[in-house]
N, C-alpha and C. Protein backbone atom coordinates (compact mmCIF):
# COMPACT_ATOMS: atom_id res chain seq x y z
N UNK A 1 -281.91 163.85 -54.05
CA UNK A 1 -280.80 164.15 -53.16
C UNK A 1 -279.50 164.06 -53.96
N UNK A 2 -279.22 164.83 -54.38
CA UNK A 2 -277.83 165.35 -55.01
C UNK A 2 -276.98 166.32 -54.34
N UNK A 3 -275.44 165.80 -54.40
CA UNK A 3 -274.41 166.25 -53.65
C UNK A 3 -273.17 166.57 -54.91
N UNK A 4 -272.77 167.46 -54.80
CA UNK A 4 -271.87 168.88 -55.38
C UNK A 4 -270.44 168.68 -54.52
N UNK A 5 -269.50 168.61 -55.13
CA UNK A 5 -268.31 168.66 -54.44
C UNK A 5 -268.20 170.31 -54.73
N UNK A 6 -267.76 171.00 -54.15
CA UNK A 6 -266.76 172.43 -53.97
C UNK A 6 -265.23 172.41 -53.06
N UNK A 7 -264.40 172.75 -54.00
CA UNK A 7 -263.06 173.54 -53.76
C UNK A 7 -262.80 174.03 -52.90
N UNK A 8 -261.77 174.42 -51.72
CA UNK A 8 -262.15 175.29 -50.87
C UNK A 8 -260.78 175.68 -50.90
N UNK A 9 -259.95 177.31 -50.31
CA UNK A 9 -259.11 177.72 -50.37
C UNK A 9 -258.49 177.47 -49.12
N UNK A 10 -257.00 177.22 -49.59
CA UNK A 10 -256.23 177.28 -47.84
C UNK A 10 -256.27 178.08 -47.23
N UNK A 11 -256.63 176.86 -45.69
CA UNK A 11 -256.82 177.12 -44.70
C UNK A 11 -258.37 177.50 -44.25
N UNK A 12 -259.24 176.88 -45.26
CA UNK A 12 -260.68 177.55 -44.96
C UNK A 12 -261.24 176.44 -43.99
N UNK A 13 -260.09 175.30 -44.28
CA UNK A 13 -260.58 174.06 -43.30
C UNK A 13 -260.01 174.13 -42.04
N UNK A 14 -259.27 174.73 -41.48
CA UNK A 14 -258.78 175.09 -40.00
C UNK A 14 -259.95 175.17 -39.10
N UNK A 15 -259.94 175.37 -38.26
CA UNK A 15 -260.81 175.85 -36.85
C UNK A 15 -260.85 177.38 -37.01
N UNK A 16 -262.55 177.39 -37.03
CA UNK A 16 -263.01 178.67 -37.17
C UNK A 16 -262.70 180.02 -36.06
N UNK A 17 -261.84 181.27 -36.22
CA UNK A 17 -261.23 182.06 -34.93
C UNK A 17 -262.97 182.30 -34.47
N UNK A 18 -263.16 182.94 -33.52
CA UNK A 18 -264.28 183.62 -32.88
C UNK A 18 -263.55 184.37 -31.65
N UNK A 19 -264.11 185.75 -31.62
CA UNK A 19 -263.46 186.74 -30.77
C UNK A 19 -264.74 186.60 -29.58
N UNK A 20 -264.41 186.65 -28.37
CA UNK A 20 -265.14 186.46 -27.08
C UNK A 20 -265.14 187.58 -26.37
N UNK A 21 -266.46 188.70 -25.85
CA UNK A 21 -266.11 189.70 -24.94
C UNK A 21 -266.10 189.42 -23.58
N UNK A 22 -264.77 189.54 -23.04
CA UNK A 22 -265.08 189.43 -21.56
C UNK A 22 -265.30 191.17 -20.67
N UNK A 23 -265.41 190.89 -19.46
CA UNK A 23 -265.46 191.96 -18.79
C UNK A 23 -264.18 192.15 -17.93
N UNK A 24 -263.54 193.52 -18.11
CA UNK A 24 -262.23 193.13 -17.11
C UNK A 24 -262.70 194.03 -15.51
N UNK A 25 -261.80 193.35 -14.60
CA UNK A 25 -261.83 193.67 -13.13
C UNK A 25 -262.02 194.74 -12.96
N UNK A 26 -262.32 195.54 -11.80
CA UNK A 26 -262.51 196.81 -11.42
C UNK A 26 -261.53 197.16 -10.29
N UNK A 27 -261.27 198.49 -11.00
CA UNK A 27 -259.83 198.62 -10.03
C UNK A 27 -260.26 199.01 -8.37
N UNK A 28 -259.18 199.44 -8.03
CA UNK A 28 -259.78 199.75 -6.11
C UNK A 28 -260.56 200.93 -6.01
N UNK A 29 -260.79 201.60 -7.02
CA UNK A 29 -261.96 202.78 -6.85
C UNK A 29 -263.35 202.22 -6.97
N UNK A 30 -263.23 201.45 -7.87
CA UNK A 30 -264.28 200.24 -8.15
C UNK A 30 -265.00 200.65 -9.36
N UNK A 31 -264.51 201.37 -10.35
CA UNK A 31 -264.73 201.45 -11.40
C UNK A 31 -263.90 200.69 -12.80
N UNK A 32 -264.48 200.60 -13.70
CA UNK A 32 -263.92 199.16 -14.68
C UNK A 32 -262.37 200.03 -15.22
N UNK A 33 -261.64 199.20 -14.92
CA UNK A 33 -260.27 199.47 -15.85
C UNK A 33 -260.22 199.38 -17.25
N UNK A 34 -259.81 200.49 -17.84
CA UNK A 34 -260.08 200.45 -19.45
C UNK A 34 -261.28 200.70 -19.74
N UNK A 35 -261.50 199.88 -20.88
CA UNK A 35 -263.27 200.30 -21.47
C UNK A 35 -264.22 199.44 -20.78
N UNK A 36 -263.67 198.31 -19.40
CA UNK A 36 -264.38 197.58 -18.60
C UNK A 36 -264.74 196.35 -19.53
N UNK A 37 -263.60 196.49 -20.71
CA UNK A 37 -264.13 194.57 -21.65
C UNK A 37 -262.98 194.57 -21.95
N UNK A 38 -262.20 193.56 -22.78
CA UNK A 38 -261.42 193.11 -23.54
C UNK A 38 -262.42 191.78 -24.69
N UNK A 39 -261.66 191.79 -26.12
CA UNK A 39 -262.03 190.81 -26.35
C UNK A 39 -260.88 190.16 -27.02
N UNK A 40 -261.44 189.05 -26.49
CA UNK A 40 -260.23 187.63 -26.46
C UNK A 40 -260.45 186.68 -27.89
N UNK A 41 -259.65 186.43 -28.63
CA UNK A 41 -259.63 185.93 -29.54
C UNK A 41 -259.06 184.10 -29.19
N UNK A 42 -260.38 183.49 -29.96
CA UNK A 42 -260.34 181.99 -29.35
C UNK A 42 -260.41 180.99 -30.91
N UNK A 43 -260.34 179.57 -30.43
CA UNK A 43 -260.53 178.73 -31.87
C UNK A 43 -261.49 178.30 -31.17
N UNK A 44 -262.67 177.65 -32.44
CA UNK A 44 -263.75 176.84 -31.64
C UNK A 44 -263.10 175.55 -32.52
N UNK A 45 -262.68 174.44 -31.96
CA UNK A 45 -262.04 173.44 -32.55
C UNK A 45 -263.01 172.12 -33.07
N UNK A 46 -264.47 172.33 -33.22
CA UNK A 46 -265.60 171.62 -33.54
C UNK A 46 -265.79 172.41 -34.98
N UNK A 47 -265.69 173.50 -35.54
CA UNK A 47 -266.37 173.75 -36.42
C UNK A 47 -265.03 174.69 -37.42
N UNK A 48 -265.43 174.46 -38.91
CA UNK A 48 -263.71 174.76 -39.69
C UNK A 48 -264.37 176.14 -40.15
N UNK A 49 -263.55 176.90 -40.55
CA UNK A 49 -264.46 178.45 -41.48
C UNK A 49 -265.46 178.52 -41.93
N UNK A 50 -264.89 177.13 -42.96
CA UNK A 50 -265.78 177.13 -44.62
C UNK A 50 -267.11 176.72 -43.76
N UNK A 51 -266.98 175.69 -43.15
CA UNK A 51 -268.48 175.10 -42.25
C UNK A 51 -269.51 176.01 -41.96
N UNK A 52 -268.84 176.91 -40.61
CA UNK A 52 -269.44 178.28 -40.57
C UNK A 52 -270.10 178.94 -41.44
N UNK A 53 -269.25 179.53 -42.47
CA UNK A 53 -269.54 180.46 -43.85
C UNK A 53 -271.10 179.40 -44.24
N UNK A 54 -271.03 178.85 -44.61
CA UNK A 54 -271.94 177.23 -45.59
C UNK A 54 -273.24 177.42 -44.52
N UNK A 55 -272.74 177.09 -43.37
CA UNK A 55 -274.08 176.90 -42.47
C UNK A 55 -274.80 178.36 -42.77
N UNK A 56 -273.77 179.22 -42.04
CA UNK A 56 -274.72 180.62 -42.04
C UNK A 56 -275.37 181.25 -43.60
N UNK A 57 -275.01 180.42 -44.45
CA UNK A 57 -275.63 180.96 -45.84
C UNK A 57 -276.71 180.20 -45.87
N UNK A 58 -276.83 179.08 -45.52
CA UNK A 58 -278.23 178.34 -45.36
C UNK A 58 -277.77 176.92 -46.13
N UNK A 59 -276.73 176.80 -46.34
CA UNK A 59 -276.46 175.19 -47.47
C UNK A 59 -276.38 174.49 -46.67
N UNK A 60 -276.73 173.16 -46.73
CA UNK A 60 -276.50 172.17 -46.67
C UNK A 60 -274.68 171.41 -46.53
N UNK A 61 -274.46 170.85 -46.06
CA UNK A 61 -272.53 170.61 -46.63
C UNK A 61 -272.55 169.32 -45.70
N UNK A 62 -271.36 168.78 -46.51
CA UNK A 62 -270.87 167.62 -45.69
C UNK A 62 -269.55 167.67 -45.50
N UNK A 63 -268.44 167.84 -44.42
CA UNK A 63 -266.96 167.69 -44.40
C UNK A 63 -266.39 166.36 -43.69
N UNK A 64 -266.16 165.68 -44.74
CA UNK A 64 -265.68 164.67 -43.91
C UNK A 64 -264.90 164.65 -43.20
N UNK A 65 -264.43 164.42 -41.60
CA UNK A 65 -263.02 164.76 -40.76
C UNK A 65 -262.43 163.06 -40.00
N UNK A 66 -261.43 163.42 -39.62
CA UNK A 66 -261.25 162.78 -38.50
C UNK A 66 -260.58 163.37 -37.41
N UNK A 67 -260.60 163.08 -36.26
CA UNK A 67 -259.84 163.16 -35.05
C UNK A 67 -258.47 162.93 -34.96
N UNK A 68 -257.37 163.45 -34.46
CA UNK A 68 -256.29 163.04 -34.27
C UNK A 68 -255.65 163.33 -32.92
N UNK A 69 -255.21 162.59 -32.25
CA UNK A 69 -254.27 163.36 -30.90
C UNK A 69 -253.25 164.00 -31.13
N UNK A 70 -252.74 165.70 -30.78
CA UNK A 70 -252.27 166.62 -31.30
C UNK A 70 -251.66 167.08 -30.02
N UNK A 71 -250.77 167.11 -30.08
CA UNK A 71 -249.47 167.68 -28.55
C UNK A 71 -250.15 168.61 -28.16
N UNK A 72 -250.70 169.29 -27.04
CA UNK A 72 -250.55 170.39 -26.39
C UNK A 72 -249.32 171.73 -26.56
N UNK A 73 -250.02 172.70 -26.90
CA UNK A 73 -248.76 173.82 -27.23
C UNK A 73 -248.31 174.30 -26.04
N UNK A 74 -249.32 174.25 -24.59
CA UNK A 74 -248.95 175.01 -23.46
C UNK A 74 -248.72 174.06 -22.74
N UNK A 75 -249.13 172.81 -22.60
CA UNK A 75 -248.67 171.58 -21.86
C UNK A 75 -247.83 170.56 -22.73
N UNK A 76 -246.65 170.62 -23.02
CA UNK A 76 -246.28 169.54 -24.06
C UNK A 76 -246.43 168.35 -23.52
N UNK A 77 -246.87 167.43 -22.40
CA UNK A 77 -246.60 166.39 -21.89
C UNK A 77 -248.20 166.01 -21.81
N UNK A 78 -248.85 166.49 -22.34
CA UNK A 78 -250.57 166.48 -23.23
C UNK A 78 -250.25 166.80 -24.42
N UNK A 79 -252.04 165.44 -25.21
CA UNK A 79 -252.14 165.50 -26.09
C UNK A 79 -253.54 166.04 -26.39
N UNK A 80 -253.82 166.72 -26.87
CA UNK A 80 -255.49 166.99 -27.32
C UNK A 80 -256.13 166.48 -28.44
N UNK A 81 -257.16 166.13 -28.24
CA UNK A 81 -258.39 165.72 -29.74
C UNK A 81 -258.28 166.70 -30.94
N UNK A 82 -257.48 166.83 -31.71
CA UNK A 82 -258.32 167.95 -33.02
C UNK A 82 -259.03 167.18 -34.24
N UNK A 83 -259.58 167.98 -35.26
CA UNK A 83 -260.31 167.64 -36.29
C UNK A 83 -259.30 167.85 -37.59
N UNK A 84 -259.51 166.66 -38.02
CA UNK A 84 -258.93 167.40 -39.35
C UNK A 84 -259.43 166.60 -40.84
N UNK A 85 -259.80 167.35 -41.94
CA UNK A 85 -260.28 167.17 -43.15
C UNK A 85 -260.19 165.67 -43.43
N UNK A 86 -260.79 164.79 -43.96
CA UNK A 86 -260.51 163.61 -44.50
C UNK A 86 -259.86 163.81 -45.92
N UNK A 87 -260.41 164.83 -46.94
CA UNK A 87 -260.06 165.00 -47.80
C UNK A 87 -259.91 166.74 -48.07
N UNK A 88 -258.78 166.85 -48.08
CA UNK A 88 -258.12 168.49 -47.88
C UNK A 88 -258.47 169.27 -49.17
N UNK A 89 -259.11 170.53 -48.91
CA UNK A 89 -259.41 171.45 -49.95
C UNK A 89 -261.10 171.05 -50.44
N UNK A 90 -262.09 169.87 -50.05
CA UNK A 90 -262.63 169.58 -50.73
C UNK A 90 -264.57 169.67 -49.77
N UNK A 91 -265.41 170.09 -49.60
CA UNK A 91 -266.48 169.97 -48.94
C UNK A 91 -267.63 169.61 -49.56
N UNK A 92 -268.64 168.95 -49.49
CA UNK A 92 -269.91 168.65 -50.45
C UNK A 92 -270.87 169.36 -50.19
N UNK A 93 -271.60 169.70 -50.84
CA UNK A 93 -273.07 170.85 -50.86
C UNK A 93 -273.96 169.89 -51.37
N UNK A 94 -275.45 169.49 -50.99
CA UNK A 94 -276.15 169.27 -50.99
C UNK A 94 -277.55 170.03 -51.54
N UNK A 95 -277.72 169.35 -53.17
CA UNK A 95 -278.44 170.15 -53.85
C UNK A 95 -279.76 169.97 -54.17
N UNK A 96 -280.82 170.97 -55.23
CA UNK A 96 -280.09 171.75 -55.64
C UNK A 96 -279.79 173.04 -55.05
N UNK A 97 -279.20 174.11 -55.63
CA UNK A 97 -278.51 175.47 -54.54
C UNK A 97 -278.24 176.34 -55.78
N UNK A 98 -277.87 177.78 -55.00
CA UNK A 98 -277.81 178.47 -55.91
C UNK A 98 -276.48 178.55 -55.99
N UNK A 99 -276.10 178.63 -57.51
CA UNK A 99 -273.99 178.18 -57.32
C UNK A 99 -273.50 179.16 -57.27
N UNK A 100 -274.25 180.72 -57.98
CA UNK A 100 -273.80 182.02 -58.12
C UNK A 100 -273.47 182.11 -56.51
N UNK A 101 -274.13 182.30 -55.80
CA UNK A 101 -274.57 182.90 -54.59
C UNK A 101 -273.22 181.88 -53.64
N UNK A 102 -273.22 180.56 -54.16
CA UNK A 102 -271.73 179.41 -53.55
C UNK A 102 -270.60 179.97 -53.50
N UNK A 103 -270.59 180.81 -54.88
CA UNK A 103 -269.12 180.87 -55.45
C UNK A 103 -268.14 182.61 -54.56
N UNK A 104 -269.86 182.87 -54.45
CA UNK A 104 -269.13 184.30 -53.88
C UNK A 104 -269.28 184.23 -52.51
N UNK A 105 -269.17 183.20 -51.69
CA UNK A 105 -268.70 182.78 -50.55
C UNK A 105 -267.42 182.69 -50.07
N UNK A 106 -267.08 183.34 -48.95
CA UNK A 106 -265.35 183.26 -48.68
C UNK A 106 -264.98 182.14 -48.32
N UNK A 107 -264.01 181.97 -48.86
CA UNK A 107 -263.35 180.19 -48.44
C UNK A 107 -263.88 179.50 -49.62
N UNK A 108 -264.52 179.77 -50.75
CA UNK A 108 -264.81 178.97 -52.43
C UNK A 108 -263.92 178.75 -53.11
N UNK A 109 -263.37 178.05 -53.87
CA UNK A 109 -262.75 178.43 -54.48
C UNK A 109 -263.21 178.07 -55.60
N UNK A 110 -263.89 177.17 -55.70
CA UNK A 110 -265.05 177.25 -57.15
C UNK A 110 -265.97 175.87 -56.59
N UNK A 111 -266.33 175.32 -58.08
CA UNK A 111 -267.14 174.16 -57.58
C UNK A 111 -266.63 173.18 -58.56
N UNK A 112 -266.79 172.07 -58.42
CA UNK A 112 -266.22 171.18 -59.16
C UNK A 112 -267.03 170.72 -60.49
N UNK A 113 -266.81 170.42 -61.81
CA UNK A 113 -267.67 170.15 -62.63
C UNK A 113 -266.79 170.49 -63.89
N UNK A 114 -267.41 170.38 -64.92
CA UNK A 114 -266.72 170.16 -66.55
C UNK A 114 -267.84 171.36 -67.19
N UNK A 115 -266.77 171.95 -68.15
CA UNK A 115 -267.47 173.15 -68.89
C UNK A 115 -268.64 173.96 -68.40
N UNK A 116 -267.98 174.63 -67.05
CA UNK A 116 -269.00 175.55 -66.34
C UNK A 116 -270.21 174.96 -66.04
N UNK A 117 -270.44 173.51 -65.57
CA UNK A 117 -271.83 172.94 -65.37
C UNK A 117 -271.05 171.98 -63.96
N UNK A 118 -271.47 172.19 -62.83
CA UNK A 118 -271.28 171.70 -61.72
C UNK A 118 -271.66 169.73 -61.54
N UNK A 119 -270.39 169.29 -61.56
CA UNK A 119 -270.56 167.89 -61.79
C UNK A 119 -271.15 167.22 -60.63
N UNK A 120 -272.39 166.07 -60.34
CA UNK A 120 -272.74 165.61 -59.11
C UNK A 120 -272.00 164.44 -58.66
N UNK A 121 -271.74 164.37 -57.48
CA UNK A 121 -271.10 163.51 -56.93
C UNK A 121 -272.19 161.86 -56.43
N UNK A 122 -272.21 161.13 -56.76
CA UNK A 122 -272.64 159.71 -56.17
C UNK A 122 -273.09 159.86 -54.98
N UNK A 123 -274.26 159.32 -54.56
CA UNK A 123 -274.58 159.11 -52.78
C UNK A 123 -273.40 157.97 -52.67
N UNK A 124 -273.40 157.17 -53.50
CA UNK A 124 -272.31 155.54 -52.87
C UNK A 124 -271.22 156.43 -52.25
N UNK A 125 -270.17 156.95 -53.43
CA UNK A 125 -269.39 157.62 -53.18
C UNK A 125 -269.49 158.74 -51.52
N UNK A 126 -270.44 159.39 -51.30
CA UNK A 126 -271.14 159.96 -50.26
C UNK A 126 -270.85 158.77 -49.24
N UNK A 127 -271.66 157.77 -49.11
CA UNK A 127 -271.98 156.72 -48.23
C UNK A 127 -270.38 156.43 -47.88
N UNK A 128 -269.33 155.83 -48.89
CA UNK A 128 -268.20 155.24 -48.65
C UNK A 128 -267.22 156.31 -47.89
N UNK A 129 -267.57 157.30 -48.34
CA UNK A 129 -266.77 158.58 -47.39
C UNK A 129 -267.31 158.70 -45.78
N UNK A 130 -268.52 158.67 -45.39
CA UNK A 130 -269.26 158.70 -43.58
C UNK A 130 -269.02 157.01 -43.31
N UNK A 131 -268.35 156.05 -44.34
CA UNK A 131 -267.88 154.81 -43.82
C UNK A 131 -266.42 154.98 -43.35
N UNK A 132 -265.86 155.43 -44.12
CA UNK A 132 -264.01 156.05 -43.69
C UNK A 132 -263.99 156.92 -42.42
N UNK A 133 -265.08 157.86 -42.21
CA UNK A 133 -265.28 158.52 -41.77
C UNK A 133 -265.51 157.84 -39.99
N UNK A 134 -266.70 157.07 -40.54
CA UNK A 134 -266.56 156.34 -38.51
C UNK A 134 -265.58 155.14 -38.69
N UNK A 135 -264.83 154.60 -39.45
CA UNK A 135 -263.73 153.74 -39.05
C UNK A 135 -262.77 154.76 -38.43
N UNK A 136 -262.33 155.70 -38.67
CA UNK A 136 -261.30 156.37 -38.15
C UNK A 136 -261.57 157.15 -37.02
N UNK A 137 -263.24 157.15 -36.79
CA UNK A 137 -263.60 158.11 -35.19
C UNK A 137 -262.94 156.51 -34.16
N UNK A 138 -263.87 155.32 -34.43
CA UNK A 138 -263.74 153.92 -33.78
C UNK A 138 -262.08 153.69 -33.99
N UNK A 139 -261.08 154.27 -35.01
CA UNK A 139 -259.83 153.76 -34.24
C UNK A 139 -259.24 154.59 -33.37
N UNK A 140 -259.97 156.11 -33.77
CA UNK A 140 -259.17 157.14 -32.43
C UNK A 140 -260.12 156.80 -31.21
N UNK A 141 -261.28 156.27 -31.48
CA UNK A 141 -261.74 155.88 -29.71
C UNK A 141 -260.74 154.93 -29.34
N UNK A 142 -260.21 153.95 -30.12
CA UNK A 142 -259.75 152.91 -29.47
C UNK A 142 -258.59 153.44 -28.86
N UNK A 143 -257.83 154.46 -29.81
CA UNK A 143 -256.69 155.04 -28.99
C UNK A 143 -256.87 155.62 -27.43
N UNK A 144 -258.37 156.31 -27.83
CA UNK A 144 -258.22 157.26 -26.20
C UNK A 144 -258.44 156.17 -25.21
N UNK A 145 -259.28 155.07 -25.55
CA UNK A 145 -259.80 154.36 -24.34
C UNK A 145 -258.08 153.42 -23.69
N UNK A 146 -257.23 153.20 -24.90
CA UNK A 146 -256.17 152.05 -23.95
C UNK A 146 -255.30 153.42 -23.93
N UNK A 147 -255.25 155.16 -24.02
CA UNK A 147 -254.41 155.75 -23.56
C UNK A 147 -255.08 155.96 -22.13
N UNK A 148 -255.95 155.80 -21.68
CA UNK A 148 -256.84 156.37 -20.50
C UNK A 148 -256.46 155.13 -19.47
N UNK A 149 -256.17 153.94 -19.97
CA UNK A 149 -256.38 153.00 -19.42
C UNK A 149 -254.59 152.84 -18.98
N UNK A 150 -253.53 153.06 -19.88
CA UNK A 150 -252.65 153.46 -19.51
C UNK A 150 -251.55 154.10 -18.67
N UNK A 151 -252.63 155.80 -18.36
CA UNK A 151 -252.79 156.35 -17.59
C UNK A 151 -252.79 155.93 -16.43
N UNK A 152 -254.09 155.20 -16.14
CA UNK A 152 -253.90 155.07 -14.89
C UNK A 152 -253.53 153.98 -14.56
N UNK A 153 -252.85 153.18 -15.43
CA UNK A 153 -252.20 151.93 -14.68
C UNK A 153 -250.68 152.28 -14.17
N UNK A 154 -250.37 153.82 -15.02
CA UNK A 154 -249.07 154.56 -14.50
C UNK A 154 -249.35 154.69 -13.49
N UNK A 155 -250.66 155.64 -13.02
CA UNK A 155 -250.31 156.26 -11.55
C UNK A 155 -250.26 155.69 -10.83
N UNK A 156 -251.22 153.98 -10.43
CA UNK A 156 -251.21 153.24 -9.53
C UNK A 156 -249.99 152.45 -9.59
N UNK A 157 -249.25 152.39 -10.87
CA UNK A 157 -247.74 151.78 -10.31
C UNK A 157 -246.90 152.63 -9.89
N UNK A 158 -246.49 154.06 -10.37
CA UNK A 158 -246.30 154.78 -9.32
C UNK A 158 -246.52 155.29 -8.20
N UNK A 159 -247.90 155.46 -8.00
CA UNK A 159 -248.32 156.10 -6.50
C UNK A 159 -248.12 157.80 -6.90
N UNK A 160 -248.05 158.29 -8.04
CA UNK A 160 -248.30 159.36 -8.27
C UNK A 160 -249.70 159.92 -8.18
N UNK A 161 -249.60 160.97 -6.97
CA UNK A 161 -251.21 161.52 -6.87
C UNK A 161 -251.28 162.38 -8.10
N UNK A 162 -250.34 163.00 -8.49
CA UNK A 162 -250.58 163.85 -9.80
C UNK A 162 -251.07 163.26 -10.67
N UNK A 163 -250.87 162.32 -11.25
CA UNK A 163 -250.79 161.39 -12.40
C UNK A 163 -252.53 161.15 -12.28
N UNK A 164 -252.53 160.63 -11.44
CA UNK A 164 -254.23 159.70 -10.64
C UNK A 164 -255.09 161.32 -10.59
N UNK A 165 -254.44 162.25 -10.41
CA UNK A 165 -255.74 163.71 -10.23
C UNK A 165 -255.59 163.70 -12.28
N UNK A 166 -254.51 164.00 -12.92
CA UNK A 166 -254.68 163.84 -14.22
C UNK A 166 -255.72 162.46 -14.75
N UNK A 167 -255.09 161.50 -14.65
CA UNK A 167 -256.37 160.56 -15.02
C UNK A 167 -258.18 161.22 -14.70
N UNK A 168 -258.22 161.09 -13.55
CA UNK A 168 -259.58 161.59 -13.12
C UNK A 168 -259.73 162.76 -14.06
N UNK A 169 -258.97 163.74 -13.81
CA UNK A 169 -260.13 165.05 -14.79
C UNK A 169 -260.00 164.20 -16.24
N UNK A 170 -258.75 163.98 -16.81
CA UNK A 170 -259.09 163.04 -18.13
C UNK A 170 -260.66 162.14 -18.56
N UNK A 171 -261.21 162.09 -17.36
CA UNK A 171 -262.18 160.31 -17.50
C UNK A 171 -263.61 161.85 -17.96
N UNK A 172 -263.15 162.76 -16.98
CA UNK A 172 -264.06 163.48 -17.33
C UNK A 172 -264.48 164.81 -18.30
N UNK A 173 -263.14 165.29 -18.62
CA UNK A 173 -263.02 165.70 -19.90
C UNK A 173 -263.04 164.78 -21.02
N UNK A 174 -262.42 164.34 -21.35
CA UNK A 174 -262.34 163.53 -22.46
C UNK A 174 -261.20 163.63 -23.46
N UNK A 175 -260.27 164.84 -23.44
CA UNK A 175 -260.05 165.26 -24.60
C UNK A 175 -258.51 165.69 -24.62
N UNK A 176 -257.59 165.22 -23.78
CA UNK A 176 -256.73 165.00 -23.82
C UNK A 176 -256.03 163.82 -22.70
N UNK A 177 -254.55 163.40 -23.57
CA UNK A 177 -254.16 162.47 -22.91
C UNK A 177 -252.38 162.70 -22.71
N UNK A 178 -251.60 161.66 -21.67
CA UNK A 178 -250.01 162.34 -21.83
C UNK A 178 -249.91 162.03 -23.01
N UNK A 179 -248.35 162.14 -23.12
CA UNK A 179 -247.64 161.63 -24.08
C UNK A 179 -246.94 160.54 -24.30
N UNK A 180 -246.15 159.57 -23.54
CA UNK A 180 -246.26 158.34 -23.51
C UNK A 180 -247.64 157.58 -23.75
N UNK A 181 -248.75 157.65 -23.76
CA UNK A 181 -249.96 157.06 -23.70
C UNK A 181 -250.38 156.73 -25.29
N UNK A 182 -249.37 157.58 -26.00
CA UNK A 182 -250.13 157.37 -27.46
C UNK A 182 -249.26 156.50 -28.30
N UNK A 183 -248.35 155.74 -27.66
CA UNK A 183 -247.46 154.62 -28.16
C UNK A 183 -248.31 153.14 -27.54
N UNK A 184 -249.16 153.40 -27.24
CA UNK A 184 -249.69 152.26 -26.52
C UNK A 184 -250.73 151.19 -28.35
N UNK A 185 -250.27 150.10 -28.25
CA UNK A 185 -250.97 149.45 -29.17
C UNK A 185 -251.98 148.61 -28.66
């Protein structure tokens, strides 16, 4: 079990786009308006390019991430869960693999190693990275659980039904919180 660091080019670590076909309405004749689809261009915020690219070639990879609470662009008074790189520009491949076949992958930007021979990376090294890795999921849980808890100790001191319908879908989404809530220690 040998692990390969590879390079990756900006922005290959973002959230992967994926275009979605919907079907659009039918007008009052009752035939489809337009070509009867549109397709909608979305982020899937679980999975980064390079991930994608890696999986669908058949490799193996490891990206280390963490979670962060990230303002809402259409609600500013929400925060949402995103992912982001532990270590930027950098993903592990799990070997051995074919490197030709790595390199001409979009989002490569090479592989890491000394005089054209791909250098292996440590399992420890491996191990100490998925250790950084759940300390920082366990301190953003700790965030969501006393922002949740926050929450609703607002609404019941206000008596805000809004606040108390926000909490509730919160308990059951999961994945966003206000904005006062993330000053909470």
């Amino acid at each position: 079990m040998t692990w390969y660091a590879i390079r990756t080019t900006p922005g290959a670590q973002q959230p992967q786009r994926e275009f979605v076909v919907e079907k659009t309405s039918l007008g009052k004749d009752g035939k489809p308006r337009g070509k009867g689809y549109r397709i909608v261009p979305s982020l899937n915020p679980n999975v980064s390019a390079i991930e994608r690219v890696l999986t669908d070639a058949g490799f193996i990879h490891y990206m280390p991430v963490q979670k962060r609470l990230i303002r809402d662009r259409l609600k500013t008074e929400l925060w949402k869960a995103r992912r982001f790189p532990l270590l930027l520009g950098y993903v592990f491949i799990k070997g051995p693999c074919n490197f030709f076949a790595l390199q001409e992958l979009p989002g490569v930007a090479g592989i890491v190693g000394t005089r054209g021979k791909p250098m292996a990376v440590d399992v420890v090294d491996i191990l100490m990275l998925r250790t950084k890795e759940a300390e920082a999921e366990s301190e953003f849980d700790r965030q969501s659980i006393n922002a949740h808890r926050n929450i609703r100790r607002k609404a019941k001191l206000r008596g805000d039904k809004k606040l108390k319908a926000l909490a509730d879908s919160l308990e059951i989404v999961g994945t966003t919180v206000p904005v006062g809530s993330l000053l909470v220690a």
